[in-house]
Protein backbone atom coordinates (compact mmCIF):
# COMPACT_ATOMS: atom_id res chain seq x y z
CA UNK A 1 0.00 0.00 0.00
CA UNK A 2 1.59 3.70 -0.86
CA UNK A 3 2.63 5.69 1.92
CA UNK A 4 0.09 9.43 1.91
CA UNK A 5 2.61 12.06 2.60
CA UNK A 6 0.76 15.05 3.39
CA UNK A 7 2.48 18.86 2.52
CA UNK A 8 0.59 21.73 4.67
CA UNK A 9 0.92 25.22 2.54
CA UNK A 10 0.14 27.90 4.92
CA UNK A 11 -0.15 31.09 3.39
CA UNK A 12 -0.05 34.83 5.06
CA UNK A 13 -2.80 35.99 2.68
CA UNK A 14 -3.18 39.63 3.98
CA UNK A 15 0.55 40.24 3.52
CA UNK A 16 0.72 38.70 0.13
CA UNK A 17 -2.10 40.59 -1.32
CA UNK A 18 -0.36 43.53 -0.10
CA UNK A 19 2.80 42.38 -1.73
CA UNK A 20 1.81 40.62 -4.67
CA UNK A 21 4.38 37.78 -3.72
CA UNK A 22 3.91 34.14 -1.83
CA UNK A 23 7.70 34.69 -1.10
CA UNK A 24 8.51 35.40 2.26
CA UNK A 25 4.63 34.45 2.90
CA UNK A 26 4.48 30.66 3.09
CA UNK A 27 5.17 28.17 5.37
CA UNK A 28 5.16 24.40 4.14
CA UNK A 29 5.15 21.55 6.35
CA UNK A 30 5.03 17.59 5.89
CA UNK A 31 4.90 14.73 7.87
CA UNK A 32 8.13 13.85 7.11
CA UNK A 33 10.73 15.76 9.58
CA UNK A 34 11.74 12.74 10.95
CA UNK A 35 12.71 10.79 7.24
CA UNK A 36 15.09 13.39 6.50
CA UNK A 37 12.32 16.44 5.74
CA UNK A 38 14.55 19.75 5.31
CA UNK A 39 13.26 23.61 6.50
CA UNK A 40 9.97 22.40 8.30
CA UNK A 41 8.11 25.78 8.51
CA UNK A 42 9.98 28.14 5.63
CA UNK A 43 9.01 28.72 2.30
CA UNK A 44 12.54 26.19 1.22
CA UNK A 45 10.46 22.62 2.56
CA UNK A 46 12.22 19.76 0.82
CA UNK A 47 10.14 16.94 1.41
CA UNK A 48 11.96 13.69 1.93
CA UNK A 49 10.18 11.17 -0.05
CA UNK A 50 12.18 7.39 1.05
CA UNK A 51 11.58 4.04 -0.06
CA UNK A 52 12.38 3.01 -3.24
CA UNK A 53 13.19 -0.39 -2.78
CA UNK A 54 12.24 -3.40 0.11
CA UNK A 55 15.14 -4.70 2.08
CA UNK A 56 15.56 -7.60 -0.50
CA UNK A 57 15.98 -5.32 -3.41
CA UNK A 58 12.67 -5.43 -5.34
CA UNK A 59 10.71 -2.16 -5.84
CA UNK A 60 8.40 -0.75 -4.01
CA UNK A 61 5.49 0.79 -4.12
CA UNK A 62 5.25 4.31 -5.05
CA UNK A 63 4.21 7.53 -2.37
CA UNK A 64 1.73 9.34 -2.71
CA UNK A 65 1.31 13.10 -2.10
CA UNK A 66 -1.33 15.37 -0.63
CA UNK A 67 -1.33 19.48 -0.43
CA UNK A 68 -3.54 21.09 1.83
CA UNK A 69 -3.76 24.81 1.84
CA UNK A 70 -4.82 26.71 4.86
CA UNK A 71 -4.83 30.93 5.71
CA UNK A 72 -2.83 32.58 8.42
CA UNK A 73 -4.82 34.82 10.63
CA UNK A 74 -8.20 33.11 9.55
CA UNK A 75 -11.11 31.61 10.70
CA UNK A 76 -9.76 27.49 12.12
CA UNK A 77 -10.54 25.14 8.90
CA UNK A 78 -11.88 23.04 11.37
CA UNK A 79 -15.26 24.88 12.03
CA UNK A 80 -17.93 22.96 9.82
CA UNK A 81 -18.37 23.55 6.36
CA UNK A 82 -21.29 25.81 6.29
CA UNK A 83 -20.32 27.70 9.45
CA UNK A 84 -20.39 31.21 6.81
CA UNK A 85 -24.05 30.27 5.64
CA UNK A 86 -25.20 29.92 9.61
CA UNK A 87 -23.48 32.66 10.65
CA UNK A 88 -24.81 34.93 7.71
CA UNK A 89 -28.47 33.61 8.26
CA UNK A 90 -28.04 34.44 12.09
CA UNK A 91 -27.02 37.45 11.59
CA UNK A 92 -29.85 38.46 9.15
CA UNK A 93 -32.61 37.19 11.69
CA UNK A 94 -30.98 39.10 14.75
CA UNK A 95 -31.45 42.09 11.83
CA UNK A 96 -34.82 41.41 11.50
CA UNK A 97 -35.70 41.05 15.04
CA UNK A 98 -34.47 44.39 15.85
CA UNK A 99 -36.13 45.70 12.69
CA UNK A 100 -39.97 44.20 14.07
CA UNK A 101 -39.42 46.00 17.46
CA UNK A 102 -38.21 49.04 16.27
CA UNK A 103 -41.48 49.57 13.84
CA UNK A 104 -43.87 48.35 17.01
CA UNK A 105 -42.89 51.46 18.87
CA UNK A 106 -42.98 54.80 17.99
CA UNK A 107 -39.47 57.00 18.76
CA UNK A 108 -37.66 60.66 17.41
CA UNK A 109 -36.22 61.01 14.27
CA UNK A 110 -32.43 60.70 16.01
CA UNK A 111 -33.62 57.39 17.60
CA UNK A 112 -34.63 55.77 14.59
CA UNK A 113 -31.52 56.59 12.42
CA UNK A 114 -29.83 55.11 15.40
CA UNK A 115 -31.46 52.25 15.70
CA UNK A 116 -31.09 52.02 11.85
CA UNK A 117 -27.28 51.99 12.26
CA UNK A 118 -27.56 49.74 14.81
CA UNK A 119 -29.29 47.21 12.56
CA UNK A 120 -27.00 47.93 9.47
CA UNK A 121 -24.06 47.00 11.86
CA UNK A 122 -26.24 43.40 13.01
CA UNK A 123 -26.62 42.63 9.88
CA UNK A 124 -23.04 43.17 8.34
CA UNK A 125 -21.66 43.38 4.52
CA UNK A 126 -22.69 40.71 2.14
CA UNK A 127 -19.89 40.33 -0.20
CA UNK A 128 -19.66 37.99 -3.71
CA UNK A 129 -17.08 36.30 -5.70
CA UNK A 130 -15.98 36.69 -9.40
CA UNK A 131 -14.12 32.95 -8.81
CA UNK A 132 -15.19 29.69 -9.03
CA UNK A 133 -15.47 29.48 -5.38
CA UNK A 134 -18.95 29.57 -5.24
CA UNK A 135 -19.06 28.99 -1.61
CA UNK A 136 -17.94 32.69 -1.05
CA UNK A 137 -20.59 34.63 -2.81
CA UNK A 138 -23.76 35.23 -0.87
CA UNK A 139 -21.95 35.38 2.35
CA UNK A 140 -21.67 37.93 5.30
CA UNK A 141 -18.17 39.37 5.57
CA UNK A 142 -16.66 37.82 8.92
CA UNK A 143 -13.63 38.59 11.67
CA UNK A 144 -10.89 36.00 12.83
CA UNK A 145 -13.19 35.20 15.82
CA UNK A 146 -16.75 34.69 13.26
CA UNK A 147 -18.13 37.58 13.94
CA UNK A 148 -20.16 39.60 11.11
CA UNK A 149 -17.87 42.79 10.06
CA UNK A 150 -19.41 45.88 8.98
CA UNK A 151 -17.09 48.13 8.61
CA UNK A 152 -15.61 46.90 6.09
CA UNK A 153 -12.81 49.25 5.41
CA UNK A 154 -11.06 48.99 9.10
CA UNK A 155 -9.93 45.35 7.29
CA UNK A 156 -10.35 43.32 10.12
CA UNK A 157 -11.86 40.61 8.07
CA UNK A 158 -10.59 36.87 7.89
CA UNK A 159 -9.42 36.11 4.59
CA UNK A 160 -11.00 32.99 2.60
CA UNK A 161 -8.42 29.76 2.69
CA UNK A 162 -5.87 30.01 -0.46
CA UNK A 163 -7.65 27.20 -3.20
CA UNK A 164 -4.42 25.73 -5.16
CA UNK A 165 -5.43 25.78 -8.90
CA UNK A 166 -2.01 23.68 -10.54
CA UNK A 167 0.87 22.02 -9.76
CA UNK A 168 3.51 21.97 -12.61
CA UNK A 169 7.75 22.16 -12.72
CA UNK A 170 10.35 20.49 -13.32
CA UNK A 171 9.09 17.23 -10.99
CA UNK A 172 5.79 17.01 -13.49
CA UNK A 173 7.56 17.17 -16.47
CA UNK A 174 10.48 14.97 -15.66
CA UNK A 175 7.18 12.41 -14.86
CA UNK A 176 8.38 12.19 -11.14
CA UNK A 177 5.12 13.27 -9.78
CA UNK A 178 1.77 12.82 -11.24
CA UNK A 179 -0.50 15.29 -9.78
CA UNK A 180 -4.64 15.98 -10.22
CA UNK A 181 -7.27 17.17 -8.50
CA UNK A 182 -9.60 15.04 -6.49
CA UNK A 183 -13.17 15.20 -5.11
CA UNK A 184 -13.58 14.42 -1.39
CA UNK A 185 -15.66 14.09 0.99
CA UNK A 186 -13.78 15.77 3.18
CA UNK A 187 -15.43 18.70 5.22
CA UNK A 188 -12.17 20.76 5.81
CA UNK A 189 -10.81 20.90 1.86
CA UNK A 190 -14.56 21.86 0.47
CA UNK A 191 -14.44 19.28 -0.92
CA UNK A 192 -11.67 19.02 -3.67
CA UNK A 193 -7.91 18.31 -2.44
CA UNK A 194 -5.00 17.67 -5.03
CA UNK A 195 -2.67 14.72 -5.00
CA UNK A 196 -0.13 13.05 -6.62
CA UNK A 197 1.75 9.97 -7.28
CA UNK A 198 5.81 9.86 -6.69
CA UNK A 199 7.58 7.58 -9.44
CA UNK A 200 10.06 6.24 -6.10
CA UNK A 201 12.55 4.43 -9.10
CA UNK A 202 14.55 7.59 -9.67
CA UNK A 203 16.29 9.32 -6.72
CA UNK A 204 16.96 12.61 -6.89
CA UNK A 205 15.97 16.53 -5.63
CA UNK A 206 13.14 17.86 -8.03
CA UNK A 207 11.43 21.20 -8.00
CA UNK A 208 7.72 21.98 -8.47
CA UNK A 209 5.69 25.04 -8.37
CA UNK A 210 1.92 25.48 -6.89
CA UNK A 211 -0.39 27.87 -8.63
CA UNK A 212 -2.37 29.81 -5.82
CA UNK A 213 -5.53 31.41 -5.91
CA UNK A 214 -5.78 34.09 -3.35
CA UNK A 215 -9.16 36.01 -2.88
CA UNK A 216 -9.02 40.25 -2.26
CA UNK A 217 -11.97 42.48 -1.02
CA UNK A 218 -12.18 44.82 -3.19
CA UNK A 219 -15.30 47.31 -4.06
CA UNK A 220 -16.85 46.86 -7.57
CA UNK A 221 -19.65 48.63 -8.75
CA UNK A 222 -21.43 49.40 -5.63
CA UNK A 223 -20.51 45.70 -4.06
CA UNK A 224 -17.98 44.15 -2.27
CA UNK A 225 -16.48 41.52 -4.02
CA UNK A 226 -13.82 38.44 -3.41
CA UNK A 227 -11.62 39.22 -6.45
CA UNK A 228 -9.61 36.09 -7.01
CA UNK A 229 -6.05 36.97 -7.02
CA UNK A 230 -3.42 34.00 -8.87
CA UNK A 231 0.09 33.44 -7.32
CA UNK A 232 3.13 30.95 -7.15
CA UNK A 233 5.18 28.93 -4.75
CA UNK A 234 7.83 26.84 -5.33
CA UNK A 235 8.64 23.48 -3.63
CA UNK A 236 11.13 20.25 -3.49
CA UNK A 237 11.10 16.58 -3.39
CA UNK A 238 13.74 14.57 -2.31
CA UNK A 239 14.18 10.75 -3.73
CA UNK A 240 16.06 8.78 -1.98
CA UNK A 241 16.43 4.79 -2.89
CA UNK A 242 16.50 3.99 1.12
CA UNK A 243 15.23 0.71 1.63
CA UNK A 244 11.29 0.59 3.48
CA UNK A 245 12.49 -0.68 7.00
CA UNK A 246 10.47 -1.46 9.79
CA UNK A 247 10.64 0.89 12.65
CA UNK A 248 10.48 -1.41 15.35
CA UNK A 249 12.95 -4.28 14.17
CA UNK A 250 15.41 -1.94 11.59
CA UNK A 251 14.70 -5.08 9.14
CA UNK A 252 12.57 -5.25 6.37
CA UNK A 253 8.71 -4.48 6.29
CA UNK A 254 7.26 -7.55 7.79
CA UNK A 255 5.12 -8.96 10.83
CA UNK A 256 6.23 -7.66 14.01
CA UNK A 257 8.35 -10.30 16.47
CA UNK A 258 6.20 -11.38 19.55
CA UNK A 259 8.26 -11.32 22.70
CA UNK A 260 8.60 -14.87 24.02
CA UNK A 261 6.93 -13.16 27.42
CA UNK A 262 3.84 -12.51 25.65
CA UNK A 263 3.05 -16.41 25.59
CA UNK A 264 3.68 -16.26 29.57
């Protein structure tokens, strides 16, 4: 069975919309520190990818990859997947609530614009999407801690998670890697993750950029829109023709020994 390798791409989106750059803005990670992973955390991950052969010298079976991308300074991934839709709904019925009890009782002229700005605040900004992130339009505008934002311009908002559009480089067209897009069930990647499989045969350090799509508020016509914004990272593999060992024994993948106390 292929080992999954998973490769976290965190992105600063605030500061690279201001720069126009994923340098200097991403941190990669993998679960592989401890098979010889290089710059855990840094924009320079290598990701050690081991195993080319068993212990007797046959191949192996080849790795497979998996990017997730995730947004600094945003709302956790792991609230559930419509937790924007609730919180926008909400947020229009606490509107209307105050709305009914402010027409059921007469007040001044300075109280009502009041309580008018008071609503306007409750209910927050709706903002769309020109991308095919269709999950964005529609929704209220929301803070780091998932509350509704209305004042839009202070930009105290929490960014929408980075959506990763291509993988190419030198790694795809050397056919080391073999990477697509996937649908998933999954409720923290909306559903679509991509993945690839690692051609283990041919060791070696290959390079590979990400396409990323970032999404900007910006004001169009009247409306505040998530303006997709398309940027690029690079990455490495390293192939190494290590033998698969296990990690109890230090032999070759196999059944575990049973100490003779066991039988006791």
């Amino acid at each position: 069975m292929a080992q999954q390798l998973a490769i976290i791409v965190l992105v600063d989106v605030g500061n690279a919309l201001e720069s126009r750059t994923l340098t200097g803005n991403t941190y990669l990670f993998d679960n592989m520190k401890l098979q010889g992973s290089l710059n855990q955390g840094t924009g320079e991950l290598v990701t050690a990818v081991n195993g080319a052969y068993w212990s007797d010298g046959s191949q192996a079976g080849e790795q497979v990859l998996n990017w997730l991308p995730y947004s600094l300074g945003s709302i956790p991934p792991t609230v559930p997947r419509g937790y924007h839709a609730t919180r926008t709904r909400q947020a229009e019925k606490d509107a209307l609530a105050e709305l009914a009890e402010l027409t059921g009782k007469p007040s001044a002229n300075g109280d009502t614009e009041a309580a008018l700005a008071r609503i306007q605040k409750t209910v927050g900004t709706r903002v769309r999407t020109t991308s095919r992130t269709r999950a964005l339009s529609g929704n209220r505008l929301l803070d780091v801690t998932g509350k509704v934002v209305s004042d839009q311009s202070q930009g105290a908002h929490s960014y929408p998670a980075p959506v990763i559009t291509d993988i190419f480089g030198d790694a795809v067209d050397e056919k080391i890697i073999y990477p697509a897009e996937y649908g998933s069930p999954d409720l923290v990647t909306d559903g679509w993750y991509w993945s690839a499989t690692v051609d283990t045969s041919r060791p070696g350090t290959y390079s590979y950029k990400m396409r990323i799509q970032l999404h900007e508020l910006i004001q169009r016509a009247g409306e505040w829109t998530w303006e997709p914004v398309n940027l690029t990272c690079e990455s490495k593999l390293r192939i190494t023709a290590d033998p698969k060992r296990n990690g109890f024994t230090g032999a070759g993948v196999g059944y575990l020994p049973i100490p003779p106390a066991s039988f006791a």
